[in-house]
Protein backbone atom coordinates (compact mmCIF):
# COMPACT_ATOMS: atom_id res chain seq x y z
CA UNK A 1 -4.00 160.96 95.14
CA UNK A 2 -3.33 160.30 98.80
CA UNK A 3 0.20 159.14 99.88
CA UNK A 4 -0.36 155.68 101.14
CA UNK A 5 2.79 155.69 102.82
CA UNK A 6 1.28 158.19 105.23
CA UNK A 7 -1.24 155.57 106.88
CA UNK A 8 1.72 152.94 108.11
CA UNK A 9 2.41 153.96 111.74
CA UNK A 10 6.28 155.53 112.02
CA UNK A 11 7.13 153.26 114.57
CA UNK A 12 5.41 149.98 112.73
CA UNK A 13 7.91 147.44 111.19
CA UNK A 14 6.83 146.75 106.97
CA UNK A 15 6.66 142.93 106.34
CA UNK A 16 9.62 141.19 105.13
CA UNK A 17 7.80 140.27 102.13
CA UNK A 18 6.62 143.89 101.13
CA UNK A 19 9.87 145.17 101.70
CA UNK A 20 11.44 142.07 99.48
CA UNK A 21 8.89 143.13 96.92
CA UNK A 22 9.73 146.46 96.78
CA UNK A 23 13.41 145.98 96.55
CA UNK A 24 12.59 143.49 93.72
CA UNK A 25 10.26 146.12 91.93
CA UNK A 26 13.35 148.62 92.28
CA UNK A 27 15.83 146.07 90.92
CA UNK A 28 13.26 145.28 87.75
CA UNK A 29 13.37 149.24 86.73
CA UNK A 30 17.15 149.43 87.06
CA UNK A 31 17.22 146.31 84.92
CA UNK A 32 14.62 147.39 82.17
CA UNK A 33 16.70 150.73 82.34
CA UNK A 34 20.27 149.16 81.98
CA UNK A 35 18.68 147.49 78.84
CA UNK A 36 17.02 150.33 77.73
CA UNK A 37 20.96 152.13 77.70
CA UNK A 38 22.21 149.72 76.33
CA UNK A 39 20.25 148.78 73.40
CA UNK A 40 19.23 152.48 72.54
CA UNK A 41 22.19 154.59 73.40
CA UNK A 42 25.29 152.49 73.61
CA UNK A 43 24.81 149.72 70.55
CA UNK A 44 23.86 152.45 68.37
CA UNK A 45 26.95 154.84 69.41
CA UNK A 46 29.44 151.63 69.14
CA UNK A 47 27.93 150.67 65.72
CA UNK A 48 28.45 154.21 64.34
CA UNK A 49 31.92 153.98 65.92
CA UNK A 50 32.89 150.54 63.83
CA UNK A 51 31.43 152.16 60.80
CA UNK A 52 33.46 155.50 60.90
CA UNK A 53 36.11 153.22 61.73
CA UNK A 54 35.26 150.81 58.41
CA UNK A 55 35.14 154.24 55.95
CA UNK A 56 38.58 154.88 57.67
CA UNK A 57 40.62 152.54 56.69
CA UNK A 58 38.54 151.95 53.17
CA UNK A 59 39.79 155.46 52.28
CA UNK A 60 43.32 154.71 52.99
């Protein structure tokens, strides 16, 4: 697959409106990724915190 990146002239200016839908593409990922932490890393970790927490204090 050919870089298409290649064929815009160096010195040629992008649109506005490609460049705004880039950044927005960009800003979807880190978004689907920030949820992707935090429901699959970070509520599972603080949920297994509260529990060892729980069986704490139950045995005392």
């Amino acid at each position: 697959m050919k870089n298409p990146f290649k064929k815009i002239i160096q010195n040629e200016e992008l649109p506005a409106s490609l460049k705004k839908k880039v950044l927005d593409d960009v800003e979807i990922v880190k978004l689907s990724l920030d949820l992707a932490d935090l429901f699959a890393i970070k509520y599972p970790n603080s949920l297994e915190e509260l529990f060892k927490i729980v069986s704490r204090s139950n045995k005392n």
